[in-house]
N, C-alpha and C. Protein backbone atom coordinates (compact mmCIF):
# COMPACT_ATOMS: atom_id res chain seq x y z
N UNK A 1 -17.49 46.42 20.05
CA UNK A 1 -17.10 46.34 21.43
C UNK A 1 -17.70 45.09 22.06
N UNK A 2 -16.72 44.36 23.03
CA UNK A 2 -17.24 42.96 23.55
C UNK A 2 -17.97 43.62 24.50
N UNK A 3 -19.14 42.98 24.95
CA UNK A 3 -19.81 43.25 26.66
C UNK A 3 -19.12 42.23 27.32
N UNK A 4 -18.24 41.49 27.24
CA UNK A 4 -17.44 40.33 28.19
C UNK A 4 -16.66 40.48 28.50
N UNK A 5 -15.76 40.41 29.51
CA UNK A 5 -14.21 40.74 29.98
C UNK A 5 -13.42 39.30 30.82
N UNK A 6 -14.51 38.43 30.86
CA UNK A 6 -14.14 37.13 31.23
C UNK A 6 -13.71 37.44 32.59
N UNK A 7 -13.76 38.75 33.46
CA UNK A 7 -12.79 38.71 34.30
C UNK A 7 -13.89 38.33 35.54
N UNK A 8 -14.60 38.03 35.21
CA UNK A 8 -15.84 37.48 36.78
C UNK A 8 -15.73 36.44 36.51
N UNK A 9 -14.95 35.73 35.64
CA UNK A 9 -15.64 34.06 35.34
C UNK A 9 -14.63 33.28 36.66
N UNK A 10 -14.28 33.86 37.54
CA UNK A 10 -13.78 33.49 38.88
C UNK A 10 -14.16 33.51 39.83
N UNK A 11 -15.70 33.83 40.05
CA UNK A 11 -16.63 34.53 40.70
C UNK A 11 -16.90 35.79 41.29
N UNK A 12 -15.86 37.03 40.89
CA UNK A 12 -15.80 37.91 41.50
C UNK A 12 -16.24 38.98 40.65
N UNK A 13 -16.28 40.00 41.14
CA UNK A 13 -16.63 41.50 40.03
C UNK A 13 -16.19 42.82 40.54
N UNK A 14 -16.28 43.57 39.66
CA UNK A 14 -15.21 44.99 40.07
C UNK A 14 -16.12 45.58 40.89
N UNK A 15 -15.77 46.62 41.63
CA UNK A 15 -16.57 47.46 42.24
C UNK A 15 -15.98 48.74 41.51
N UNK A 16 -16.97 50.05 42.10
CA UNK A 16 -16.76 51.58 41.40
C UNK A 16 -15.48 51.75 42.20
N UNK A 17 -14.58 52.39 41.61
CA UNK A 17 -13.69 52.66 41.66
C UNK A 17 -12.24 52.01 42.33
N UNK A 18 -12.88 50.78 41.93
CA UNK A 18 -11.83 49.66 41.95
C UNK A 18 -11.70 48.74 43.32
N UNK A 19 -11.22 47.56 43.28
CA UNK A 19 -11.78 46.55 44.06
C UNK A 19 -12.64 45.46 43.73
N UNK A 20 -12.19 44.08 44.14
CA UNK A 20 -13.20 43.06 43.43
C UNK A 20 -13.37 42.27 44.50
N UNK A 21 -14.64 42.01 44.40
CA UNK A 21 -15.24 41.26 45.63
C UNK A 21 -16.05 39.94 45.19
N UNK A 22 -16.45 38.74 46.19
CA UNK A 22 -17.29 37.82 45.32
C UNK A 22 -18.45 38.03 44.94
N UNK A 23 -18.95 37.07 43.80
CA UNK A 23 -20.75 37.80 43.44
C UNK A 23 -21.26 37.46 44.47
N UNK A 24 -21.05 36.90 45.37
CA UNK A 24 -21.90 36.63 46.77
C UNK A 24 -21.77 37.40 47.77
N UNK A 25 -20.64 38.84 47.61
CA UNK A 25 -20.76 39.33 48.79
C UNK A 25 -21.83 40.02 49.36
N UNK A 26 -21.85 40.58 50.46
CA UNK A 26 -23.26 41.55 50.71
C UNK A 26 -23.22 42.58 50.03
N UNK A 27 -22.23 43.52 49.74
CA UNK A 27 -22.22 44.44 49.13
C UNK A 27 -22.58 44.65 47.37
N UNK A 28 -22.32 43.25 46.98
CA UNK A 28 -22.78 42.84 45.65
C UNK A 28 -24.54 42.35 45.56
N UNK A 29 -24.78 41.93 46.61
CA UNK A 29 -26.34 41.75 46.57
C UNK A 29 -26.96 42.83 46.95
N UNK A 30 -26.36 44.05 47.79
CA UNK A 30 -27.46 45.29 48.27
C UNK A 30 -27.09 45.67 46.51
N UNK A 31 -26.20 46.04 46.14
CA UNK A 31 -26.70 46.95 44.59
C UNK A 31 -26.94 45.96 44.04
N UNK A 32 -26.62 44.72 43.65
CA UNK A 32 -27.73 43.80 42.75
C UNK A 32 -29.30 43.82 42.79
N UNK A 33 -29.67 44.44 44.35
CA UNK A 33 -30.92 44.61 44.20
C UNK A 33 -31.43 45.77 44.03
N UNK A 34 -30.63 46.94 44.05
CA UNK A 34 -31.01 47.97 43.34
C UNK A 34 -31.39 48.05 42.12
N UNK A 35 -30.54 47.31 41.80
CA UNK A 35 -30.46 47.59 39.98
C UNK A 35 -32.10 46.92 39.56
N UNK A 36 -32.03 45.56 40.15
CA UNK A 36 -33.61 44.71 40.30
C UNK A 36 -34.67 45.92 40.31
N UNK A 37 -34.46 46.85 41.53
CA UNK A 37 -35.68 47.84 41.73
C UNK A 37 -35.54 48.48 40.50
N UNK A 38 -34.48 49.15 39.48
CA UNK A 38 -34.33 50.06 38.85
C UNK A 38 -35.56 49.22 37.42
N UNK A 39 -34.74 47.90 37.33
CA UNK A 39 -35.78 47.18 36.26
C UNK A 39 -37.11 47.10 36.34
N UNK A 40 -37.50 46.99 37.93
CA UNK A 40 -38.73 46.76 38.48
C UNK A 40 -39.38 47.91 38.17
N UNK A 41 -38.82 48.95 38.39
CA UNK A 41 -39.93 50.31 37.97
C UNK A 41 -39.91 50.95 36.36
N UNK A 42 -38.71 50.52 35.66
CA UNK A 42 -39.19 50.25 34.56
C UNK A 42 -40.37 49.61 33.64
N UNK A 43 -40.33 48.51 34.25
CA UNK A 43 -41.24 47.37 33.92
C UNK A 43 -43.15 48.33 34.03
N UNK A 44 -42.66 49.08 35.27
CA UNK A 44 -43.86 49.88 35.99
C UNK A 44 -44.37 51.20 34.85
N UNK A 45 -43.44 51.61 34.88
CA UNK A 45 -43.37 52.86 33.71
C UNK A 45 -43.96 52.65 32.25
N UNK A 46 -43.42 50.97 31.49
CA UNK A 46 -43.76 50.89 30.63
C UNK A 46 -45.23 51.14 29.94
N UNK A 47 -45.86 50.02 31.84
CA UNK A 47 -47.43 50.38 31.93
C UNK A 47 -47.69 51.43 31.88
N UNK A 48 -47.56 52.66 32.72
CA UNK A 48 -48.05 53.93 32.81
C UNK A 48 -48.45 54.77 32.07
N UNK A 49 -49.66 55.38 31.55
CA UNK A 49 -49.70 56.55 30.45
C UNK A 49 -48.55 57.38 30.51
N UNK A 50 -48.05 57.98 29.67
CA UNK A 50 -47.18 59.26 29.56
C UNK A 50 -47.67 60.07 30.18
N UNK A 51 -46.80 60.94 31.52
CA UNK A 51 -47.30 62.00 31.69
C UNK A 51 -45.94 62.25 33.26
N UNK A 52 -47.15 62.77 33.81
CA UNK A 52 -46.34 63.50 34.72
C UNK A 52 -45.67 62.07 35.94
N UNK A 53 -46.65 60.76 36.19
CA UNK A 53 -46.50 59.99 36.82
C UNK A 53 -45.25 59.29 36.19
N UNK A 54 -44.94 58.96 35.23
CA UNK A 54 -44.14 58.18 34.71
C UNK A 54 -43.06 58.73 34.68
N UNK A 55 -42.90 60.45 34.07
CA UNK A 55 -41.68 61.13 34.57
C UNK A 55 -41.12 60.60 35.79
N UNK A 56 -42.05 60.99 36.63
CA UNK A 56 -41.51 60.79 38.15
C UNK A 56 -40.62 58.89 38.83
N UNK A 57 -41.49 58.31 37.90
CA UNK A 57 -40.43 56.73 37.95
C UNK A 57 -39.40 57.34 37.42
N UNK A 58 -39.47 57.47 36.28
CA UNK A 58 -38.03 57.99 35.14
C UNK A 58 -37.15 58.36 36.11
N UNK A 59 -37.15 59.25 36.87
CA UNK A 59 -36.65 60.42 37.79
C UNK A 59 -36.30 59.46 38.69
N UNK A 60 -37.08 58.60 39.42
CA UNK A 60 -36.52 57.44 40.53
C UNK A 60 -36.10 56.38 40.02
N UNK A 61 -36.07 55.96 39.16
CA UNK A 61 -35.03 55.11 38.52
C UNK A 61 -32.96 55.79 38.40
N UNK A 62 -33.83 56.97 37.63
CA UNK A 62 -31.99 57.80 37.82
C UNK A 62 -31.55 57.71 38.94
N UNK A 63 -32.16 57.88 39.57
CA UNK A 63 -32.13 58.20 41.28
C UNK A 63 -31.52 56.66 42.01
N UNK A 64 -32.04 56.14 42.06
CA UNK A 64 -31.36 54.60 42.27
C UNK A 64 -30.07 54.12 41.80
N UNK A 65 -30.12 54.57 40.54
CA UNK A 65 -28.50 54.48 40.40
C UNK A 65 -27.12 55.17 40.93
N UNK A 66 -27.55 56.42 41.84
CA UNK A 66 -26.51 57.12 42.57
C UNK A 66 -26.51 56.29 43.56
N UNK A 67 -27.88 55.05 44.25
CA UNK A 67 -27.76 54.77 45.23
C UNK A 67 -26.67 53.54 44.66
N UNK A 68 -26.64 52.75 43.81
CA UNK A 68 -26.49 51.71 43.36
C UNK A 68 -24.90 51.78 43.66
N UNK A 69 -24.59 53.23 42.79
CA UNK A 69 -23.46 53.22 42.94
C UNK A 69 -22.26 53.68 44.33
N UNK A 70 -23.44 54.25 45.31
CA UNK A 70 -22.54 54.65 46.62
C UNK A 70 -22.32 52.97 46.94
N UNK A 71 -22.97 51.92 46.81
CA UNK A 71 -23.25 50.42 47.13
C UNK A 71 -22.21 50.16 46.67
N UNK A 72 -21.94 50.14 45.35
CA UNK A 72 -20.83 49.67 44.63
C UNK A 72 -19.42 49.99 44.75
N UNK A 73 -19.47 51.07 46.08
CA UNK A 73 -17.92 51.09 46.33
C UNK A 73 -17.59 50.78 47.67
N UNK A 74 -16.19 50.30 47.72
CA UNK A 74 -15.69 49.81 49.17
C UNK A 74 -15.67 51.16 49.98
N UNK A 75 -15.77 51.21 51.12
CA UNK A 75 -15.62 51.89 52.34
C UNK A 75 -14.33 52.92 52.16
N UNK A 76 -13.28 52.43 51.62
CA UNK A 76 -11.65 53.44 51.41
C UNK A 76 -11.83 53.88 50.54
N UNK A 77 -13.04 53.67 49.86
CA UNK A 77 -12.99 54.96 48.15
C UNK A 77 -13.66 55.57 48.42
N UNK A 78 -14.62 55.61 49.45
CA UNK A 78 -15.78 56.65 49.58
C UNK A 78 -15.36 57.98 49.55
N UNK A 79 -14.61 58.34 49.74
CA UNK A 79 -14.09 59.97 49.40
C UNK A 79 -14.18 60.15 47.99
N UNK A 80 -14.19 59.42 47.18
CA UNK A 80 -14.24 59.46 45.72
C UNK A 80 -15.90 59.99 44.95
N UNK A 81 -16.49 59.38 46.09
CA UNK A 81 -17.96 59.56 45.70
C UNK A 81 -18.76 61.16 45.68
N UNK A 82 -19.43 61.66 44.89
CA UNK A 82 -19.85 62.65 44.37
C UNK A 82 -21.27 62.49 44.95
N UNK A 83 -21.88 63.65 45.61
CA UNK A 83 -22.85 63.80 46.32
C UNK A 83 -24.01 64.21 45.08
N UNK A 84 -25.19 63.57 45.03
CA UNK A 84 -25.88 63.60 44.53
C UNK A 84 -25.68 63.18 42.80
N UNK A 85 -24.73 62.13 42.39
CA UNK A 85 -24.06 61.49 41.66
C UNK A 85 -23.99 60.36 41.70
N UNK A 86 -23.26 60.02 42.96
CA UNK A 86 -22.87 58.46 43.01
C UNK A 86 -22.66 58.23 44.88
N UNK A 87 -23.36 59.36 45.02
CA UNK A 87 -23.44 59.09 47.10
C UNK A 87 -24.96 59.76 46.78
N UNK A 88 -26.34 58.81 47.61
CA UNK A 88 -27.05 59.47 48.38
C UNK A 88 -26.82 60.82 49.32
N UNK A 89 -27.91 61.61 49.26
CA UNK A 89 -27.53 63.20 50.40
C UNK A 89 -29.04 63.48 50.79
N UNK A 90 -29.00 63.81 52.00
CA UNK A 90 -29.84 64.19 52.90
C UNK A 90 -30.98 65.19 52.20
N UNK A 91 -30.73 65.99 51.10
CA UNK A 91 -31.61 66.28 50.50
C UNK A 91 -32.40 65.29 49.17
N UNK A 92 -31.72 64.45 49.04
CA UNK A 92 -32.77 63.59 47.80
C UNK A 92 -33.45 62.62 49.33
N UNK A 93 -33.19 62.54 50.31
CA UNK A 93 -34.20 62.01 51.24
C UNK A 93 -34.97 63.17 51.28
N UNK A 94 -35.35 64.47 51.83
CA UNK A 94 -35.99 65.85 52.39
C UNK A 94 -37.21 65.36 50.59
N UNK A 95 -36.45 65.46 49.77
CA UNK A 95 -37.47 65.94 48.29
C UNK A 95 -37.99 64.59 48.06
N UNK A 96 -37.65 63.02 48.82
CA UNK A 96 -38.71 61.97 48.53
C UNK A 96 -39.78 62.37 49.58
N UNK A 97 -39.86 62.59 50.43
CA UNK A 97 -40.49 62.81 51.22
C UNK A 97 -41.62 64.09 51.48
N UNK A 98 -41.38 65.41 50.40
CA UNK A 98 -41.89 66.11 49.99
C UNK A 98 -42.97 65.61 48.80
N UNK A 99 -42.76 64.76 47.99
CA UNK A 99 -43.54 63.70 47.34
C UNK A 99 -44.22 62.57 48.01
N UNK A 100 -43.91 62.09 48.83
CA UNK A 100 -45.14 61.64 49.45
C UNK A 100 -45.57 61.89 49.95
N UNK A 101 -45.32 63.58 51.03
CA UNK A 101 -46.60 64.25 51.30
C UNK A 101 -47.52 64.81 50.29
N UNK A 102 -46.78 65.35 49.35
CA UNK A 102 -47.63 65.74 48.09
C UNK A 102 -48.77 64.86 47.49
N UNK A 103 -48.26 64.18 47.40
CA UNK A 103 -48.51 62.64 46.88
C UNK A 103 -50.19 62.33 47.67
N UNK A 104 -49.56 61.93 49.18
CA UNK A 104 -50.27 61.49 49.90
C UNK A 104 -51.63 62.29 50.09
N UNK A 105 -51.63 63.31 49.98
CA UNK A 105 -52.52 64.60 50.27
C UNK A 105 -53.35 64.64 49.06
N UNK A 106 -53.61 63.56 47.73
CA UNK A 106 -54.49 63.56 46.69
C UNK A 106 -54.73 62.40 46.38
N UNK A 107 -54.89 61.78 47.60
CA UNK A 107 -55.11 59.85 47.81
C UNK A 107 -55.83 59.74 48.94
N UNK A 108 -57.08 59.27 48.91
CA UNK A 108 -57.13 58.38 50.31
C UNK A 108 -56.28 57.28 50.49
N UNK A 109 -55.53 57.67 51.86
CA UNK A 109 -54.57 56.05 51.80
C UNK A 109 -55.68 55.26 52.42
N UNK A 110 -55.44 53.61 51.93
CA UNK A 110 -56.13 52.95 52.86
C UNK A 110 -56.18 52.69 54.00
N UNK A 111 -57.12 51.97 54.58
CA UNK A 111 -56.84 51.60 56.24
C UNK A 111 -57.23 50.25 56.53
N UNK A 112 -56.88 49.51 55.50
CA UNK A 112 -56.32 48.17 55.75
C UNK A 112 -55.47 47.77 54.74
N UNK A 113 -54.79 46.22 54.94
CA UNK A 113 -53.36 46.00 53.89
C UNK A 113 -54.23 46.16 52.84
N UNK A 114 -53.04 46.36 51.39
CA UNK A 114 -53.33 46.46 50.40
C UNK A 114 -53.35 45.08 49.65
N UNK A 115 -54.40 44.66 48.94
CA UNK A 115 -53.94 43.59 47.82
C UNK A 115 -53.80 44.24 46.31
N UNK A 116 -52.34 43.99 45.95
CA UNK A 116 -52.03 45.11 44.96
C UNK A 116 -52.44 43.91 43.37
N UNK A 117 -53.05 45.05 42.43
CA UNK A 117 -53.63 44.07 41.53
C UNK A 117 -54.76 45.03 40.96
N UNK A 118 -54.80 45.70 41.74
CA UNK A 118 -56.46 47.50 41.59
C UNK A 118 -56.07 47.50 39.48
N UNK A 119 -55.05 47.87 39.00
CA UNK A 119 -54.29 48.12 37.81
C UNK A 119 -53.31 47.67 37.65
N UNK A 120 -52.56 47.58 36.52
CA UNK A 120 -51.41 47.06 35.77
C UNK A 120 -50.64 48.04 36.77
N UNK A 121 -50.65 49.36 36.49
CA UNK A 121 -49.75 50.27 36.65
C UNK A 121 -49.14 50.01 37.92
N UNK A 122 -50.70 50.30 39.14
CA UNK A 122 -50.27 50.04 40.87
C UNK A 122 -49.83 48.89 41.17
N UNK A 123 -49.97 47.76 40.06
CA UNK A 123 -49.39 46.27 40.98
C UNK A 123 -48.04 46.41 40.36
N UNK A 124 -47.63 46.80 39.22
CA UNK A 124 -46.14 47.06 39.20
C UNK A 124 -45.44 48.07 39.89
N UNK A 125 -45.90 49.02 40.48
CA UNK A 125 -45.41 49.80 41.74
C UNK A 125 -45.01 49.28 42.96
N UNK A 126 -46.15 48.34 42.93
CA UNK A 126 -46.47 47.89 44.31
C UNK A 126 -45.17 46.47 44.67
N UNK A 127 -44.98 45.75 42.93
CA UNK A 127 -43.67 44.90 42.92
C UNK A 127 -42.42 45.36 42.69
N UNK A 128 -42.37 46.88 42.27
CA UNK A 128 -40.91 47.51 42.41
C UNK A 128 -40.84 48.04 44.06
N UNK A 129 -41.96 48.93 44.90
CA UNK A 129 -41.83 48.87 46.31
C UNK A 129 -41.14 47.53 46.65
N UNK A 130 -41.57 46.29 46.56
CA UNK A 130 -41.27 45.41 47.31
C UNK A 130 -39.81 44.87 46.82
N UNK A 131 -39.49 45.21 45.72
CA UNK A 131 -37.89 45.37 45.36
C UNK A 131 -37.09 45.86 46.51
N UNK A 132 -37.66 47.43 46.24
CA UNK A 132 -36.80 48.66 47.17
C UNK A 132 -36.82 47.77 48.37
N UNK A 133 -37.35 47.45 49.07
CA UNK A 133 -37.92 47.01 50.53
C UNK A 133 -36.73 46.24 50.53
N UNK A 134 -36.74 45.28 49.77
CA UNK A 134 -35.62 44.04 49.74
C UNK A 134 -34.19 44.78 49.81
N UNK A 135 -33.89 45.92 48.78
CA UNK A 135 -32.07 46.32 48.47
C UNK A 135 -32.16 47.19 49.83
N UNK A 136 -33.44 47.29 50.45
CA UNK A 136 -33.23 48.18 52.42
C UNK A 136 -32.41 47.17 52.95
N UNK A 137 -33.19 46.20 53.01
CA UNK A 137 -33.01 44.82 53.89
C UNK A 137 -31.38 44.72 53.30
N UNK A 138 -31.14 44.55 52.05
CA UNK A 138 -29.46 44.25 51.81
C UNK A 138 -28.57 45.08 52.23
N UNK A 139 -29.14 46.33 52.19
CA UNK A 139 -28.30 47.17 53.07
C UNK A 139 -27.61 47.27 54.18
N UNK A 140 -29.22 47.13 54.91
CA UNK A 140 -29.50 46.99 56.40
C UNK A 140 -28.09 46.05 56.62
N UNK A 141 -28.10 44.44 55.83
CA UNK A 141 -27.25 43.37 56.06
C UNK A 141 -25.71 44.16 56.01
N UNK A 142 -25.57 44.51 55.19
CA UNK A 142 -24.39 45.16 54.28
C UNK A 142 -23.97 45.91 55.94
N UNK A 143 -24.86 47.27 56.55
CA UNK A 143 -23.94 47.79 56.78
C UNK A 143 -23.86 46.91 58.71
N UNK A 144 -24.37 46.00 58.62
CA UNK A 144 -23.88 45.67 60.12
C UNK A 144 -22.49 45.08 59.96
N UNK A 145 -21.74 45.08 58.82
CA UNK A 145 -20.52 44.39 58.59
C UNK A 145 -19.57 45.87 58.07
N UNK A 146 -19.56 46.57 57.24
CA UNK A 146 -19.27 47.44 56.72
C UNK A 146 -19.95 49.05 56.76
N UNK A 147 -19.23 49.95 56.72
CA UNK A 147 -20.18 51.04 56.60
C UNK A 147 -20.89 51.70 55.22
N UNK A 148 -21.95 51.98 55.63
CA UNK A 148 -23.09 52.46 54.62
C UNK A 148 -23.85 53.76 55.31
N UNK A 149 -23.89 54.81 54.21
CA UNK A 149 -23.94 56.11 54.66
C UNK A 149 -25.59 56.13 55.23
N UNK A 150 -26.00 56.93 56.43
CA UNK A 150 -27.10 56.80 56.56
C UNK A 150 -27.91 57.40 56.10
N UNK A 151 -27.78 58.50 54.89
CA UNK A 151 -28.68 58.69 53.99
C UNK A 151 -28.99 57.83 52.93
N UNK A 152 -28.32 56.57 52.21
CA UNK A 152 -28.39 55.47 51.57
C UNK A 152 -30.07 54.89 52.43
N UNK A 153 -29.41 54.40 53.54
CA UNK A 153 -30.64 53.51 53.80
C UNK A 153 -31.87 54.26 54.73
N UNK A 154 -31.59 55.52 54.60
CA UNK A 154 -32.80 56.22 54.75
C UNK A 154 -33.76 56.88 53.25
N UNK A 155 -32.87 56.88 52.42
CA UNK A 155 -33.70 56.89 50.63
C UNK A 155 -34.03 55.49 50.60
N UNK A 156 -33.50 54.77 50.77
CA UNK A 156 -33.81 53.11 50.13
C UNK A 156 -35.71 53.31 51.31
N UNK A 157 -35.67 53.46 52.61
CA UNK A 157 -37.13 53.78 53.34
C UNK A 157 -37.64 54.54 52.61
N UNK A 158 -37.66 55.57 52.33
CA UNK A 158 -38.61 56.74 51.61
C UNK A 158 -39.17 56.06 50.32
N UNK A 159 -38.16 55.78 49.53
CA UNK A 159 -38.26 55.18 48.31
C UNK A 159 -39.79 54.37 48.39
N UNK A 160 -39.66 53.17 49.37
CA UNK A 160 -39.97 52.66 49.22
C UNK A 160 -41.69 52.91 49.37
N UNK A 161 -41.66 53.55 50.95
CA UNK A 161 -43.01 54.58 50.89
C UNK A 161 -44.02 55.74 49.86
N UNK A 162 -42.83 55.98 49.37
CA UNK A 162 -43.06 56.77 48.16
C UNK A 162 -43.81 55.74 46.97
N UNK A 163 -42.96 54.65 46.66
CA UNK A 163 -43.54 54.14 45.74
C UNK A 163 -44.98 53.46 46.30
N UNK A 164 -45.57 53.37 47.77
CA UNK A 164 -46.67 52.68 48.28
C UNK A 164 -47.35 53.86 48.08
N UNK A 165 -47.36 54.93 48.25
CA UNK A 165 -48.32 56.13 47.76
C UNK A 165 -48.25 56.42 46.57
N UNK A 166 -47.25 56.34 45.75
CA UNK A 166 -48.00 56.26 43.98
C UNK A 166 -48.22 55.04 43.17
N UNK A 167 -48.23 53.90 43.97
CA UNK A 167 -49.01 52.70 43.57
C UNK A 167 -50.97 53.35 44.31
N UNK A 168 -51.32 53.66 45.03
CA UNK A 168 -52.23 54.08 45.48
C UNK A 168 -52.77 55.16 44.51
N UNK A 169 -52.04 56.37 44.55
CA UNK A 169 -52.28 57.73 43.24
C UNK A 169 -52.64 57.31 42.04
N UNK A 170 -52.04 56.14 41.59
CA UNK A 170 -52.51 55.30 40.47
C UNK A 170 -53.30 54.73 40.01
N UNK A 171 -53.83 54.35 41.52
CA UNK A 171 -55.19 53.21 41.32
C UNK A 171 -56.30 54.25 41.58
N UNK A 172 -56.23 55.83 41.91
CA UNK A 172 -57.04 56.25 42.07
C UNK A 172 -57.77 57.11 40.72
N UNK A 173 -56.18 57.05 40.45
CA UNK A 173 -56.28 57.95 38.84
C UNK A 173 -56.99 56.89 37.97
N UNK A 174 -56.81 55.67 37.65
CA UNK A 174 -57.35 54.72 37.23
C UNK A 174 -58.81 54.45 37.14
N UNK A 175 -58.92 54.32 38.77
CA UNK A 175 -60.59 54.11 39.20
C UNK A 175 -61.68 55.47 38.64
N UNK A 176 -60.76 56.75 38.98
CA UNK A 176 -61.33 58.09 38.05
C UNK A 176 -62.01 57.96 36.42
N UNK A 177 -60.62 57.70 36.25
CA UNK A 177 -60.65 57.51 34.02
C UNK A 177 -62.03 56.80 33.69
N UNK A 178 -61.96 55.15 34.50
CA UNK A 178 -62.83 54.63 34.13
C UNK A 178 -64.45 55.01 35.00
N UNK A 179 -64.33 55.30 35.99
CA UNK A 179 -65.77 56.04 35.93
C UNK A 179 -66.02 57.64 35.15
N UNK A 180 -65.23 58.10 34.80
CA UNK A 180 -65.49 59.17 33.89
C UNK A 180 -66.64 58.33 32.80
N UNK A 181 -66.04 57.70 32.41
CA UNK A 181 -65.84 57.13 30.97
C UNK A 181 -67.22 55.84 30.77
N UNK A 182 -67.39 55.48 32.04
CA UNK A 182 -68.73 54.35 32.64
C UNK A 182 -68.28 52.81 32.09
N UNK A 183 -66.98 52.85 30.91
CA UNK A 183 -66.63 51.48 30.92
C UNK A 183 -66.03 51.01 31.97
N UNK A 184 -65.55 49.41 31.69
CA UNK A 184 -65.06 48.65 32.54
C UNK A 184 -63.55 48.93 32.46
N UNK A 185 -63.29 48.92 33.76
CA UNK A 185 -61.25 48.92 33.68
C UNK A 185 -60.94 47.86 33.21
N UNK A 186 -59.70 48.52 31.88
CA UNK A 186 -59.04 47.39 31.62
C UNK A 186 -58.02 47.41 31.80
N UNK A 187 -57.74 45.72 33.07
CA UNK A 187 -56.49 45.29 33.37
C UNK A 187 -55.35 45.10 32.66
């Protein structure tokens, strides 16, 4: 099977469920930067011990791609879109947000900015947050021209909070291991 179809070499690309737009449109850069976050917390995961933390990227990575794909369709197909599939829904916002209270409630958060860098693990959290932050912002752009559901860019916020409290959970779990242990953290 080819991965090429030559058919963007005009500058344009398909959208979900049909429609082609330029690679420059807004709607092609808010899910282009999803997909970025999706790599970005990969990248995050790779670091991570196995366990329950890394599930939970796993889990928000899947998760990004329903957003990716409500992004990826024009405004007249949206009836096409499948709730909790390929449309954001008001409950995968309610259950990010149940995680970062969870979350939050076995962390001191700090109380000044963060310089992220504590671990491997939290500074790749901390550069997939700042992904998410960015495909908000494309959104944000996206829907002052077009419509975008407002549970989309209320997960793309949570998301992003979420991932600032388990870049934190991380560095705490971290700072734990190695004073258990009396060696030095290794970066």
């Amino acid at each position: 099977m080819r991965i090429y179809t030559r058919r963007g070499d005009d500058g344009t690309t398909g959208l979900l469920y049909g429609g082609r737009v330029p690679k420059s449109d807004p709607r092609t850069e808010a899910y282009g930067t999803t997909d970025e976050a999706v790599a970005a917390l990969g990248v995050a995961r790779a670091f991570l011990p196995p366990g329950p933390l890394a599930d939970l990227v796993l889990r928000l990575q899947r998760e990004l791609f329903v957003a990716g794909a409500e992004l990826a369709t024009q405004p007249r197909n949206a009836h096409k879109l499948v709730p909790g599939a390929t449309r954001v829904t008001a409950g995968m916002v309610a259950d990010l947000e149940r995680l970062i209270d969870e979350h939050a409630e076995r962390v001191a958060m700090p109380a000044e900015f963060v310089v992220p860098g504590e671990s491997r693990g939290s500074a790749l959290l901390d550069q997939a947050r700042s992904v998410v932050r960015r495909a908000e912002r494309r959104a944000v752009e996206l829907a002052a021209s077009q419509e975008v559901g407002g549970d989309l860019l209320r997960y793309l916020n949570r998301l992003s909070d979420l991932l600032f409290v388990l870049a934190r959970f991380e560095e705490g779990g971290f700072r734990a291991l190695h004073e258990e242990d009396g060696g030095a953290p290794d970066r």
